[in-house]
C-alpha atoms as a PDB file:
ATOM      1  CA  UNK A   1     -39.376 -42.785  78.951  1.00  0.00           C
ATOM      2  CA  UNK A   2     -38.766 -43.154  82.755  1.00  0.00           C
ATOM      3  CA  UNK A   3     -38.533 -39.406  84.155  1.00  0.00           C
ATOM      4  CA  UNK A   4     -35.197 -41.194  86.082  1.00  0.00           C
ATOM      5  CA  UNK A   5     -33.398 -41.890  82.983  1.00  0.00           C
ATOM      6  CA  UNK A   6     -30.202 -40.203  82.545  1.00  0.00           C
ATOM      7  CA  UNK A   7     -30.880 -36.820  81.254  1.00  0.00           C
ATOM      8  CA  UNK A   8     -27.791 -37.511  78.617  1.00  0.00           C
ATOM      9  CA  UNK A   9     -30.409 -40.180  76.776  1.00  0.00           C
ATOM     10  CA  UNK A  10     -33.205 -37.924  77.606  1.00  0.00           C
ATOM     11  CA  UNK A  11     -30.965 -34.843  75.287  1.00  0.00           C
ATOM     12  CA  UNK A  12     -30.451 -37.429  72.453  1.00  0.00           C
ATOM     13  CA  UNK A  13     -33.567 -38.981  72.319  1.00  0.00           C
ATOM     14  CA  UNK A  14     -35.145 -35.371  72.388  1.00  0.00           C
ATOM     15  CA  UNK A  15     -32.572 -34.376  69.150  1.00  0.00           C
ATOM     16  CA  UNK A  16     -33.711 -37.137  67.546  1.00  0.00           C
ATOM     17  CA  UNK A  17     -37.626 -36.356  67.885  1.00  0.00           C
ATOM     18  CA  UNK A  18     -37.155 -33.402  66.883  1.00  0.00           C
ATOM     19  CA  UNK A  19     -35.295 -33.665  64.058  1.00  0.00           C
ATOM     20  CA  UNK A  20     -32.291 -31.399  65.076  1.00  0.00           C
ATOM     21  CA  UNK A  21     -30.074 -34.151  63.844  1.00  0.00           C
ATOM     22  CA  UNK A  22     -31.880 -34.147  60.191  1.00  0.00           C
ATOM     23  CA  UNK A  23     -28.599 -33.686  58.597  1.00  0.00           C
ATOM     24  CA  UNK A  24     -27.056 -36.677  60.402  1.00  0.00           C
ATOM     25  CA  UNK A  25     -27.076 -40.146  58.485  1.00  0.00           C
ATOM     26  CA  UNK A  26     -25.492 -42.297  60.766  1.00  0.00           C
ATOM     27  CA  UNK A  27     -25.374 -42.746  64.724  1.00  0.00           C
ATOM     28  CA  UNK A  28     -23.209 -45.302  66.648  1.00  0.00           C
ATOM     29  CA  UNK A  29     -24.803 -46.770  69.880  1.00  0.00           C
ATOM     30  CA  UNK A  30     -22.747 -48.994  72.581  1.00  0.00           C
ATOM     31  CA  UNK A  31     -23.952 -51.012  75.504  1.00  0.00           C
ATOM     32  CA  UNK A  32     -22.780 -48.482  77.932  1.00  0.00           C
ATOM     33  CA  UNK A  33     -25.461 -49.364  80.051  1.00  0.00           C
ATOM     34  CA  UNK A  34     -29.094 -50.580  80.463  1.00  0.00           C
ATOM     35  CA  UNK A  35     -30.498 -46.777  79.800  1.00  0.00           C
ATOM     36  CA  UNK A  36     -28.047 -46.793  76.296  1.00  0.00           C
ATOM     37  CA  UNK A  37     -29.437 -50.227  75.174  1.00  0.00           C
ATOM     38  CA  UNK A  38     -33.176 -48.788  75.535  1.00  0.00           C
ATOM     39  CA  UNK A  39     -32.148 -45.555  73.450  1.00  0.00           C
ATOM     40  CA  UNK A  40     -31.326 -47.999  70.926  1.00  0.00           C
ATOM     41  CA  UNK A  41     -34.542 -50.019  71.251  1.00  0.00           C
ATOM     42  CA  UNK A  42     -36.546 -46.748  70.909  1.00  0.00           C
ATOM     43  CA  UNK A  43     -34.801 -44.571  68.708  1.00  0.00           C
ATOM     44  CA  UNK A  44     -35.530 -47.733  66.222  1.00  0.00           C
ATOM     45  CA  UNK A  45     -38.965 -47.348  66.555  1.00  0.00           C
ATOM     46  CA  UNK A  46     -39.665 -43.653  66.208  1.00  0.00           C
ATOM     47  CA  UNK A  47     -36.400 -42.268  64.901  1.00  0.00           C
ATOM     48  CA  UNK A  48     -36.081 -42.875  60.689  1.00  0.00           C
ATOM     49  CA  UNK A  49     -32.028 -42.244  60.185  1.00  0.00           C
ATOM     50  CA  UNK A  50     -30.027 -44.420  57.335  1.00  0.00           C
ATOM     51  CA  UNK A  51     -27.975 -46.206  59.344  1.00  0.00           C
ATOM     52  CA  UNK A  52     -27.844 -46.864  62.991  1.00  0.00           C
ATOM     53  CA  UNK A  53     -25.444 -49.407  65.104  1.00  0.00           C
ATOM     54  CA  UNK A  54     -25.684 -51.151  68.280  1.00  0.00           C
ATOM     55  CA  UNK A  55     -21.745 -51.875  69.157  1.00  0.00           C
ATOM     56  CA  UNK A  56     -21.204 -54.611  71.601  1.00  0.00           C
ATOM     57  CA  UNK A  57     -18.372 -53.437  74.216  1.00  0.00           C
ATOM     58  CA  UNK A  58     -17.500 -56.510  76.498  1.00  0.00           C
ATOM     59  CA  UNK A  59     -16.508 -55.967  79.965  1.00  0.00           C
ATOM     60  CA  UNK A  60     -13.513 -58.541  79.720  1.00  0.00           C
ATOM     61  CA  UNK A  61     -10.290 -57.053  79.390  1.00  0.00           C
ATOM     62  CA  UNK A  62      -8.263 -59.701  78.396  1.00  0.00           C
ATOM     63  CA  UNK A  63      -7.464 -61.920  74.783  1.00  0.00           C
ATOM     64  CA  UNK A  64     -11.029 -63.285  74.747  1.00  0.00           C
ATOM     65  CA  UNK A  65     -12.726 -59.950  75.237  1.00  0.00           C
ATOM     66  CA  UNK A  66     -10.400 -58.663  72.683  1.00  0.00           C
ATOM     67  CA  UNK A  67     -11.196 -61.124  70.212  1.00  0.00           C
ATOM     68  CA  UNK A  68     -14.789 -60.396  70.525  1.00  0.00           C
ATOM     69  CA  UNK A  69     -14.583 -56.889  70.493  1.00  0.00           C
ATOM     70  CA  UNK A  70     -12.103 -56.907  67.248  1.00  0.00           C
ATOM     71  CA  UNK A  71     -15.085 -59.144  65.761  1.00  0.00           C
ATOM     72  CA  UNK A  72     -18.028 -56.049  66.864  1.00  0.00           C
ATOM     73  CA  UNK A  73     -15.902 -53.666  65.216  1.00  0.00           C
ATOM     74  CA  UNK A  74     -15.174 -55.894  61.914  1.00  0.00           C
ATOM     75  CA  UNK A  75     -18.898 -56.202  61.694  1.00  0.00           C
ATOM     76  CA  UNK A  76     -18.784 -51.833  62.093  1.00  0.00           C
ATOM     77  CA  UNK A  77     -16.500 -51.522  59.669  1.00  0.00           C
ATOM     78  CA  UNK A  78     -18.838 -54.191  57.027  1.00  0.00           C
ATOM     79  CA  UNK A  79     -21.957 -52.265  57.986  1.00  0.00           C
ATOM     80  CA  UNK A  80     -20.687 -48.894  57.492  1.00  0.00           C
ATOM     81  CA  UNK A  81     -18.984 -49.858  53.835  1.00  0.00           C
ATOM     82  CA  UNK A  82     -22.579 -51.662  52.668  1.00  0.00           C
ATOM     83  CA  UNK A  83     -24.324 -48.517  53.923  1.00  0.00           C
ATOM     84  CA  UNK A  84     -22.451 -45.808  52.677  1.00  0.00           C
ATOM     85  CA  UNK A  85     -20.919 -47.511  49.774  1.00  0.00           C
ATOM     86  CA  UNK A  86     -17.654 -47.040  50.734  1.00  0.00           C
ATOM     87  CA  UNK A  87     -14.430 -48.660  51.443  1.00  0.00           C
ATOM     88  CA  UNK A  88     -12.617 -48.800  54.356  1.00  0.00           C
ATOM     89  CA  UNK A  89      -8.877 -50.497  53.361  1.00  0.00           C
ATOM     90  CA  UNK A  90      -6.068 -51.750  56.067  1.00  0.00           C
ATOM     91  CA  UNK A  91      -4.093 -49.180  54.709  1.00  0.00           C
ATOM     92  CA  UNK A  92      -7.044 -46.055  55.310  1.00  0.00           C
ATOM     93  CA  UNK A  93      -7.087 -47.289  59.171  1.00  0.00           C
ATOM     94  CA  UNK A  94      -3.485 -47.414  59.517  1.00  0.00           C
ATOM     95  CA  UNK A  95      -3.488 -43.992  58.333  1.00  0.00           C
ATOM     96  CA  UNK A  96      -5.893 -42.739  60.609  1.00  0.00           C
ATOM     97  CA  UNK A  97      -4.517 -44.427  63.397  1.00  0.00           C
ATOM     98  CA  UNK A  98      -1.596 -42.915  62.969  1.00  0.00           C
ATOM     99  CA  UNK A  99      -2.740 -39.553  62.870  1.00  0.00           C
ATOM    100  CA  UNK A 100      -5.022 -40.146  66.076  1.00  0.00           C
ATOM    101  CA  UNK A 101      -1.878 -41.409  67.725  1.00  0.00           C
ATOM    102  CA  UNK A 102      -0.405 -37.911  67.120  1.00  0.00           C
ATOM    103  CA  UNK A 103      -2.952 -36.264  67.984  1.00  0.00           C
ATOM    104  CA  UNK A 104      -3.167 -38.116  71.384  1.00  0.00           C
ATOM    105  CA  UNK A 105       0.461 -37.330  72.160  1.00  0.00           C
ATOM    106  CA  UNK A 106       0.322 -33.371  71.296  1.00  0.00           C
ATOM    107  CA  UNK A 107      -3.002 -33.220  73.714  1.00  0.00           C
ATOM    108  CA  UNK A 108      -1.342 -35.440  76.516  1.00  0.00           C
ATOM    109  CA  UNK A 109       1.534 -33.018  76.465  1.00  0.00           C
ATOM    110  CA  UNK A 110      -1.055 -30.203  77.082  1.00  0.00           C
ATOM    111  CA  UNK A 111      -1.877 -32.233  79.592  1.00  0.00           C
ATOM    112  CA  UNK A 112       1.891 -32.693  80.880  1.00  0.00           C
ATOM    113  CA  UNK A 113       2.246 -28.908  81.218  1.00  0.00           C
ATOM    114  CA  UNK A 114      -0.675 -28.951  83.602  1.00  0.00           C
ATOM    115  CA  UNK A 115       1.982 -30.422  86.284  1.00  0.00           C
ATOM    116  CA  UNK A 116       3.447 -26.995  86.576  1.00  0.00           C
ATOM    117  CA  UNK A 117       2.960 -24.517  88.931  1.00  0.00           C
ATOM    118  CA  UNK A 118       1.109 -22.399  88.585  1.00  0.00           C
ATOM    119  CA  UNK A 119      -0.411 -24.653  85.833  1.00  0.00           C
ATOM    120  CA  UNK A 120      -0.037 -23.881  82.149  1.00  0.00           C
ATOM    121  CA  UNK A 121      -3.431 -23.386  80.896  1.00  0.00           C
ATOM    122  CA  UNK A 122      -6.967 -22.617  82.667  1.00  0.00           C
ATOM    123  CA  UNK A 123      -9.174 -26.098  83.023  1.00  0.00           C
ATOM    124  CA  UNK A 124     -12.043 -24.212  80.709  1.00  0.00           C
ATOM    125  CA  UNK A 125      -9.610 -23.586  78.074  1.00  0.00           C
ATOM    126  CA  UNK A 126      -8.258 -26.889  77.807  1.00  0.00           C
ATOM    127  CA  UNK A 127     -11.703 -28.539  78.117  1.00  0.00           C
ATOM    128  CA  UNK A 128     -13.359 -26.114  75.426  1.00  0.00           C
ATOM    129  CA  UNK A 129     -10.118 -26.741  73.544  1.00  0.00           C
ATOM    130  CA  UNK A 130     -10.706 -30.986  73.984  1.00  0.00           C
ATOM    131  CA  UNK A 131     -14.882 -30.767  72.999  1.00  0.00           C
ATOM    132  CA  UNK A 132     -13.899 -28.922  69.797  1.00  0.00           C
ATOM    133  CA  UNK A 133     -11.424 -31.443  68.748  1.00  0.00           C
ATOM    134  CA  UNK A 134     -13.515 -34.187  69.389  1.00  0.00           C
ATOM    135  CA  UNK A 135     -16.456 -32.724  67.331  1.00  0.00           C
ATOM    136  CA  UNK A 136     -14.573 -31.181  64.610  1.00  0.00           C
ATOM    137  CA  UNK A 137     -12.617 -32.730  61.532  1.00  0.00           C
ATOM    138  CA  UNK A 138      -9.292 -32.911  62.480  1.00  0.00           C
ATOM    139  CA  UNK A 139      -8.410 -30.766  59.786  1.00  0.00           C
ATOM    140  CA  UNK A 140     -10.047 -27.749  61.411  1.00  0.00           C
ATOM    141  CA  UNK A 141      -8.162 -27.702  64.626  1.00  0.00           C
ATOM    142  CA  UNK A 142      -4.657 -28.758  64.032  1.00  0.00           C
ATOM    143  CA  UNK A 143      -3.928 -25.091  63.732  1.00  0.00           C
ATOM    144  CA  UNK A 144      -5.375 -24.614  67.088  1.00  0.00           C
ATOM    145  CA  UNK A 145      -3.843 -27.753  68.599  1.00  0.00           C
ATOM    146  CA  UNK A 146      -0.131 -26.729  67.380  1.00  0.00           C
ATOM    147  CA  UNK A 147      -0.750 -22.805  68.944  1.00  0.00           C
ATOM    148  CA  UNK A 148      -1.746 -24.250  72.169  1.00  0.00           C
ATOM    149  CA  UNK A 149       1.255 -27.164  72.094  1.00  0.00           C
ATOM    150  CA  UNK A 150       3.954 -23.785  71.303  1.00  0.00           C
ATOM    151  CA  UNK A 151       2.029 -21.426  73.567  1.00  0.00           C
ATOM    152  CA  UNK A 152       4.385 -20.101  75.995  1.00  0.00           C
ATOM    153  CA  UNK A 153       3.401 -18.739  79.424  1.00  0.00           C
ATOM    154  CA  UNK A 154       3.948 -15.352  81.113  1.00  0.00           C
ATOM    155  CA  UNK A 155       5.914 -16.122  84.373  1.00  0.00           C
ATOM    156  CA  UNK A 156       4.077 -16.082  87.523  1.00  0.00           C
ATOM    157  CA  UNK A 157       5.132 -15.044  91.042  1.00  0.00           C
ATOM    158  CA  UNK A 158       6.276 -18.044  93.640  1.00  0.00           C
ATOM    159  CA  UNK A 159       3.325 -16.462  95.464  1.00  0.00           C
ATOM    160  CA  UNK A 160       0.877 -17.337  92.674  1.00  0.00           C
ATOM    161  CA  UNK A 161      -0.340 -20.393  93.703  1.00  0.00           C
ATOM    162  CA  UNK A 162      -4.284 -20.681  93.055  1.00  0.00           C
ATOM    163  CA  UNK A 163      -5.809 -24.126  94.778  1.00  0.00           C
ATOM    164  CA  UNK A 164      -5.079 -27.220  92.563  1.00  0.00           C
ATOM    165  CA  UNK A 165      -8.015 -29.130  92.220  1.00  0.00           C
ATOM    166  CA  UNK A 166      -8.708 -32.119  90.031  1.00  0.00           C
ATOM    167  CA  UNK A 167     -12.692 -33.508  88.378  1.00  0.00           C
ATOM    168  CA  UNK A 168     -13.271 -36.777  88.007  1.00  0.00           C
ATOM    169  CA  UNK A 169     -16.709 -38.537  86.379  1.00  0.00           C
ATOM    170  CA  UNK A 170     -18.265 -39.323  82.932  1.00  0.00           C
ATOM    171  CA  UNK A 171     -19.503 -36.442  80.293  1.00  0.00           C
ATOM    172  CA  UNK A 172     -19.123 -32.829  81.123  1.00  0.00           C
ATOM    173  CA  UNK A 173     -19.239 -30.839  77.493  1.00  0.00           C
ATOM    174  CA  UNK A 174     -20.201 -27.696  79.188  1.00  0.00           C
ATOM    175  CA  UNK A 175     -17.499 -25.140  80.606  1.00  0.00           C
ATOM    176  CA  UNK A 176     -19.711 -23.932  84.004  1.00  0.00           C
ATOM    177  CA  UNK A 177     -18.396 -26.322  87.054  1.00  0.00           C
ATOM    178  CA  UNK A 178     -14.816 -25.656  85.677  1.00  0.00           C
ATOM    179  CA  UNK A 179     -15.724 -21.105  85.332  1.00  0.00           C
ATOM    180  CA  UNK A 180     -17.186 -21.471  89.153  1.00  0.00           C
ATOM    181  CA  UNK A 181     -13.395 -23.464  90.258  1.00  0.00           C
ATOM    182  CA  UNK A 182     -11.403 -20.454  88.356  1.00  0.00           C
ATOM    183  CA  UNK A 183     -14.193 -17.135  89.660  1.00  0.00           C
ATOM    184  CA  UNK A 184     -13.154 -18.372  93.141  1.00  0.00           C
ATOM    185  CA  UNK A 185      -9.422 -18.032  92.012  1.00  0.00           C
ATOM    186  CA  UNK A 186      -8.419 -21.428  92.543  1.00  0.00           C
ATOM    187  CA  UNK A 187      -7.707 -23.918  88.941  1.00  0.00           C
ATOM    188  CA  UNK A 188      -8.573 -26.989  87.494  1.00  0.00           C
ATOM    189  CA  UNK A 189      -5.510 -28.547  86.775  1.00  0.00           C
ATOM    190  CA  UNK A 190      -6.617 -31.765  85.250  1.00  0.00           C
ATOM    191  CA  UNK A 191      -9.979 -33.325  84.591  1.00  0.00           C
ATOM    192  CA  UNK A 192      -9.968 -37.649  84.014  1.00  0.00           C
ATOM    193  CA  UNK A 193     -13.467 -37.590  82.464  1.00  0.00           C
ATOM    194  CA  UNK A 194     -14.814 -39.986  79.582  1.00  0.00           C
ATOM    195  CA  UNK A 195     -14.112 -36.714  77.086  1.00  0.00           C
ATOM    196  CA  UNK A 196     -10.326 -35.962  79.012  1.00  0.00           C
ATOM    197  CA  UNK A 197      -7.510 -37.927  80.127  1.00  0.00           C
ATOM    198  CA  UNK A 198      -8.843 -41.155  79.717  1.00  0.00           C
ATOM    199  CA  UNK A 199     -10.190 -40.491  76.469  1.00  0.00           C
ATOM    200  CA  UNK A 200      -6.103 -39.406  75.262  1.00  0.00           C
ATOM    201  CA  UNK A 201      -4.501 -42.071  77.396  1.00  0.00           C
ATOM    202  CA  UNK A 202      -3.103 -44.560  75.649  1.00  0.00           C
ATOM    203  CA  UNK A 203      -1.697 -45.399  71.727  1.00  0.00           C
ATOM    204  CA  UNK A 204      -2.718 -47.695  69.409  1.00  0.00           C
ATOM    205  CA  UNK A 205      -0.290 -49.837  68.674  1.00  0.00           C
ATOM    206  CA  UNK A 206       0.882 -50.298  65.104  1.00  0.00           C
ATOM    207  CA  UNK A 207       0.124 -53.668  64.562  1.00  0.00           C
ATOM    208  CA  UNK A 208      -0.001 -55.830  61.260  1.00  0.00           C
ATOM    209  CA  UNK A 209      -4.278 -55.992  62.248  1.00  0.00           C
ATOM    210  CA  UNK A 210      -5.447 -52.371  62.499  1.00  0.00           C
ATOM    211  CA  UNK A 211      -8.760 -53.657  63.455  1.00  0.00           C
ATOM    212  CA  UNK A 212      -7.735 -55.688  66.993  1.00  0.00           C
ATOM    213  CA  UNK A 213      -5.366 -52.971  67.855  1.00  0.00           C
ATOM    214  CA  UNK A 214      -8.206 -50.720  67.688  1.00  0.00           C
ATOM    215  CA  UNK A 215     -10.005 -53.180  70.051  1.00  0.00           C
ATOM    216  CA  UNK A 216      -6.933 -53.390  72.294  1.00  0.00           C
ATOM    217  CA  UNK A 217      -6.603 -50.069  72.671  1.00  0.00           C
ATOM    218  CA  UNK A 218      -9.457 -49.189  73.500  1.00  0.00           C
ATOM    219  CA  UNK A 219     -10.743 -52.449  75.669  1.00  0.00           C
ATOM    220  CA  UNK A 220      -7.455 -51.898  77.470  1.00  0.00           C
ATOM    221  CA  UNK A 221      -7.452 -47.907  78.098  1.00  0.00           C
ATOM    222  CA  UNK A 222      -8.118 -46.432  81.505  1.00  0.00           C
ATOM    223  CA  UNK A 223     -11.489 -47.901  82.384  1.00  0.00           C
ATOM    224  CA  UNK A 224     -14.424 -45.781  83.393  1.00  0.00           C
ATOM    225  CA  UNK A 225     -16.993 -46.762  85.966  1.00  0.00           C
ATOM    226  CA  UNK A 226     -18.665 -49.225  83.222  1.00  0.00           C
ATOM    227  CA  UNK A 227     -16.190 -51.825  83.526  1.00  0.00           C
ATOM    228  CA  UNK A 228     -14.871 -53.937  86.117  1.00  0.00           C
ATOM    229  CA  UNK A 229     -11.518 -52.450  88.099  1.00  0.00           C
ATOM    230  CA  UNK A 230     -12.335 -50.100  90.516  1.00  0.00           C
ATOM    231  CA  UNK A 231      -8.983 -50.964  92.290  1.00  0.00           C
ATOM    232  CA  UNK A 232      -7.267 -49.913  89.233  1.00  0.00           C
ATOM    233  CA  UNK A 233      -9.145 -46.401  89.087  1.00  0.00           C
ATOM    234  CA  UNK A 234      -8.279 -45.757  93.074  1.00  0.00           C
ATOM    235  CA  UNK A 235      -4.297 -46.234  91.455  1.00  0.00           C
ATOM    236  CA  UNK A 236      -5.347 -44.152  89.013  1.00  0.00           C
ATOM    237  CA  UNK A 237      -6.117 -41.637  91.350  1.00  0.00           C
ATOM    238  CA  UNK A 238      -3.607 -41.960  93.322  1.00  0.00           C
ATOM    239  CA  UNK A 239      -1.013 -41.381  90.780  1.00  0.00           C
ATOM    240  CA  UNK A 240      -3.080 -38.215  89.300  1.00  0.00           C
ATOM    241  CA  UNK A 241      -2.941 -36.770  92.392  1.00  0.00           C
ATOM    242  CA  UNK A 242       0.408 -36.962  93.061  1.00  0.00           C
ATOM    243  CA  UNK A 243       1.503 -36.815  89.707  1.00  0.00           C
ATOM    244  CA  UNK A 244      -0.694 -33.121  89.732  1.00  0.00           C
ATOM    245  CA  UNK A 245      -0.341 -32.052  93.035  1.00  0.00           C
ATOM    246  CA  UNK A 246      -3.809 -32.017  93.819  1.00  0.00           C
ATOM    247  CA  UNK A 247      -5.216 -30.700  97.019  1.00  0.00           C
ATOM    248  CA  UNK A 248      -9.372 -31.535  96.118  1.00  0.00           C
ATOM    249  CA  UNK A 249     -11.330 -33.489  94.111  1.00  0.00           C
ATOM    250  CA  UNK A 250     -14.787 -32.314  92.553  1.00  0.00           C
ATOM    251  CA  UNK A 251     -16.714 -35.615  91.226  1.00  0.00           C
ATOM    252  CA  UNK A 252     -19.110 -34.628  88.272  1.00  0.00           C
ATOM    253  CA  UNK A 253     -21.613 -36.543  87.370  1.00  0.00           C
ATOM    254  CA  UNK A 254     -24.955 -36.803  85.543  1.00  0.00           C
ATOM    255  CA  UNK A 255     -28.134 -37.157  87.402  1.00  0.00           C
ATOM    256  CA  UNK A 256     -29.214 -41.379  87.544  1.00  0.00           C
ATOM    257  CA  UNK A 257     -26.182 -42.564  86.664  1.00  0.00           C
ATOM    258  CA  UNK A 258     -26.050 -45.934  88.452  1.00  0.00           C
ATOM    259  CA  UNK A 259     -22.323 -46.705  87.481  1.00  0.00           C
ATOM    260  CA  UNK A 260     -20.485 -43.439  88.345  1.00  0.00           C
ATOM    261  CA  UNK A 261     -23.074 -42.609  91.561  1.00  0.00           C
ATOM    262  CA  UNK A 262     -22.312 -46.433  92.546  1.00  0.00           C
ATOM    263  CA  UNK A 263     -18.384 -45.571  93.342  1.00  0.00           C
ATOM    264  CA  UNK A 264     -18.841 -42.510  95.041  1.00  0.00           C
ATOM    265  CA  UNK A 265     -18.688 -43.705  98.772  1.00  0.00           C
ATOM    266  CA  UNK A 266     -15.642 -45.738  98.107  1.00  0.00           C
ATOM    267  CA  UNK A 267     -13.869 -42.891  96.536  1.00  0.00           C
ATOM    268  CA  UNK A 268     -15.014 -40.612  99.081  1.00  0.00           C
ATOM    269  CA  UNK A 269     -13.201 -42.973 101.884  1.00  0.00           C
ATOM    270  CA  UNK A 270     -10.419 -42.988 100.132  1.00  0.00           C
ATOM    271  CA  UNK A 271     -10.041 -39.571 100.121  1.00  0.00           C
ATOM    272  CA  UNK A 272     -10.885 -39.067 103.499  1.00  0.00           C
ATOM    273  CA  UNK A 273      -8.038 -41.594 104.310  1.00  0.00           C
ATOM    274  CA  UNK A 274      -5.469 -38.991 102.319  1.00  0.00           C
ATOM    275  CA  UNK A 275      -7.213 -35.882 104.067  1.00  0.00           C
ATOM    276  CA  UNK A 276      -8.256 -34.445 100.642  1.00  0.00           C
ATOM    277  CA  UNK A 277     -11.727 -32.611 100.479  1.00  0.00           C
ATOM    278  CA  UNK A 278     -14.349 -34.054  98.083  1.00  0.00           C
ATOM    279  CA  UNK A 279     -17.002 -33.260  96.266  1.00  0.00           C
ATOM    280  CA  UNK A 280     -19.872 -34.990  94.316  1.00  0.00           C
ATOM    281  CA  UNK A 281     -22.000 -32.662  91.551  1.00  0.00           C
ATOM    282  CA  UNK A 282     -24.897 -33.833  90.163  1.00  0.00           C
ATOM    283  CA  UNK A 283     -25.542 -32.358  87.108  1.00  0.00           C
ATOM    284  CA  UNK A 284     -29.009 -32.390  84.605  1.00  0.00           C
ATOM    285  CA  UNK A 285     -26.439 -32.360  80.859  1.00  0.00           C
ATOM    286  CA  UNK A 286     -27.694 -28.651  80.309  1.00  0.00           C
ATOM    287  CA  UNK A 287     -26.450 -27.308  84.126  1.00  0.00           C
ATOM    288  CA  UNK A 288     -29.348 -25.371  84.956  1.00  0.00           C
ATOM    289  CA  UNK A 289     -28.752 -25.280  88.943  1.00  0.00           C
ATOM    290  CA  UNK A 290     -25.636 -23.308  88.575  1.00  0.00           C
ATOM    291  CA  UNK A 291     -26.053 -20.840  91.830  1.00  0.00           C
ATOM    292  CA  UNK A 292     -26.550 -23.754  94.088  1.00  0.00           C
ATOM    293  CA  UNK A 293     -23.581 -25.840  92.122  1.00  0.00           C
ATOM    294  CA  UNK A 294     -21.715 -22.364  92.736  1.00  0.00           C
ATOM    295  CA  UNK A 295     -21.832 -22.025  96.408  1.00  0.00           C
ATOM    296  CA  UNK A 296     -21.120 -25.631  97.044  1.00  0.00           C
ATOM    297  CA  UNK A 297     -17.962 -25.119  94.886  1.00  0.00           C
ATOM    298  CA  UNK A 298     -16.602 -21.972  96.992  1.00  0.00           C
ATOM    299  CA  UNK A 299     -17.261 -23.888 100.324  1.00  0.00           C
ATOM    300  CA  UNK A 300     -15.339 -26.599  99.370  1.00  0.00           C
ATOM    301  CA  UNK A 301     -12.215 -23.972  98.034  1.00  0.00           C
ATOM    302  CA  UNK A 302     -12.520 -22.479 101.192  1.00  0.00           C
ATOM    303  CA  UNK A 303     -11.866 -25.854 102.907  1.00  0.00           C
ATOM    304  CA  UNK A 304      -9.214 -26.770 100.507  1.00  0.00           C
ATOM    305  CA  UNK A 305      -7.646 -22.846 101.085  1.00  0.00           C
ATOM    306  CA  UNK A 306      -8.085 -24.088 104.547  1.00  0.00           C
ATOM    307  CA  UNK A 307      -9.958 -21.076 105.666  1.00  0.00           C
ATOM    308  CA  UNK A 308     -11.960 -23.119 107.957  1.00  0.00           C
ATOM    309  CA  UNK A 309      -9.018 -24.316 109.677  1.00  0.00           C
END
């Protein structure tokens, strides 16, 4: 594979090979981008699983995307039943839809309490809190979910006021950018990642057709860099920072990825515009540059702390 291929597709490819994901029957691509729809191509040819799924995502966000989205996911749902020999009812969806709906509203009030100041909980512990849930049955940390949701906080002195600063960009599933924020006493208050807000934004609506309220939902959430609205995610940010009283922005993203790296100079401006200081991470999926990720993060707190003032 190209040695400029996102180092995400690089990791799964790699499991695959290697069989760490022997006990895995099933794996879900989407056509999140040119690098995703090779994976596919290749993991056909030299990875042997039971079942594997190319989902077509359209870019359209309106009734005719919708439409054809509901019809990719119908097609999931047939695949997955003649596969697995199971069967997945109107009545098993609504059920589950349901229950992700409350999920989604207990995490977005952990986000809510993020508002506060000082904020609620430290960044790492909410995101090692969010990667858990999303790789765990939900069974397993509903316990954890309704401790957090009741946790109440030890009150904090007016003077205890750590630097608010918010990350932006696709995956991060490792807790390192967001130790280095809170080791230089400053806080990540929110993070709008594919795995954070945008992934809890949003219900699905109880409709009468569980399977094109799944598409709207999720056709219709917060967009990331893959589809078309970039004026929508400068609102977006916009609102978060006000809405979070941010005072910088740290933009994480993985090493060759075209969409996310493709915004950066427009968000930068922006910021610039609003007199917030910005940063862009490039990250290799495992972190392995941390010192030099480390002193780039303190110089920017020190700006934001306005030290160099």
């Amino acid at each position: 594979m190209f040695p400029n291929l996102c180092p995400y597709l690089q990791n799964i490819l790699d499991s695959g090979l290697s069989k760490k994901l022997k006990k895995v029957e099933g794996i879900i691509f989407t056509n999140s981008c040119d690098g995703m729809r090779r994976l596919y191509d290749v993991w056909s040819n030299y990875v042997q699983m039971p079942f594997s799924f190319m989902l077509e995502i359209p870019k359209n966000r309106d009734e005719n995307g919708i439409a054809y989205f509901s019809e990719q996911l119908l097609d999931l749902k047939r695949r997955l039943e003649e596969v697995f020999g199971v069967k997945i009812s109107k009545d098993k969806l609504k059920t589950a839809i349901s229950l992700m709906n409350d999920r989604r509203g207990m995490i977005m009030d952990l986000f809510e309490k993020q508002k506060q100041i000082p904020p609620h909980y430290k960044g790492s512990e909410l995101l090692s809190f969010c990667l858990e849930e999303t790789t765990c049955p939900k069974d397993e940390t509903t316990q954890k979910l309704e401790a957090l949701t009741g946790q109440s906080r030890t009150p904090s002195s007016s003077q205890d006021r750590p630097p608010r600063i918010l990350v932006m960009g696709n995956v991060i599933d490792k807790p390192a950018l967001f130790e280095m924020v809170e080791n230089a006493r400053a806080s990540v208050v929110a993070f709008d990642t594919c795995n954070g807000l945008r992934h809890y934004s949003g219900f699905v609506e109880n409709g009468s057709d569980p399977i094109e309220s799944l598409a709207r939902r999720y056709l219709l959430k917060p967009p990331c860099t893959r589809m078309p609205g970039f004026d929508k995610r400068i609102e977006r940010l916009e609102q978060l920072i006000e809405e979070y009283s941010i005072e910088g922005v740290i933009y994480g993203s993985l090493k060759f990825c075209d969409y996310s790296l493709f915004e950066v100079p427009r968000i930068e401006d922006f910021l610039r515009k609003n007199r917030l200081p910005f940063l862009v991470l490039e990250n290799d999926y495992i972190w392995s540059d941390v010192e030099r990720m480390r002193i780039r993060v303190e110089a920017l707190l020190e700006v934001v702390s306005g030290e160099f003032d």
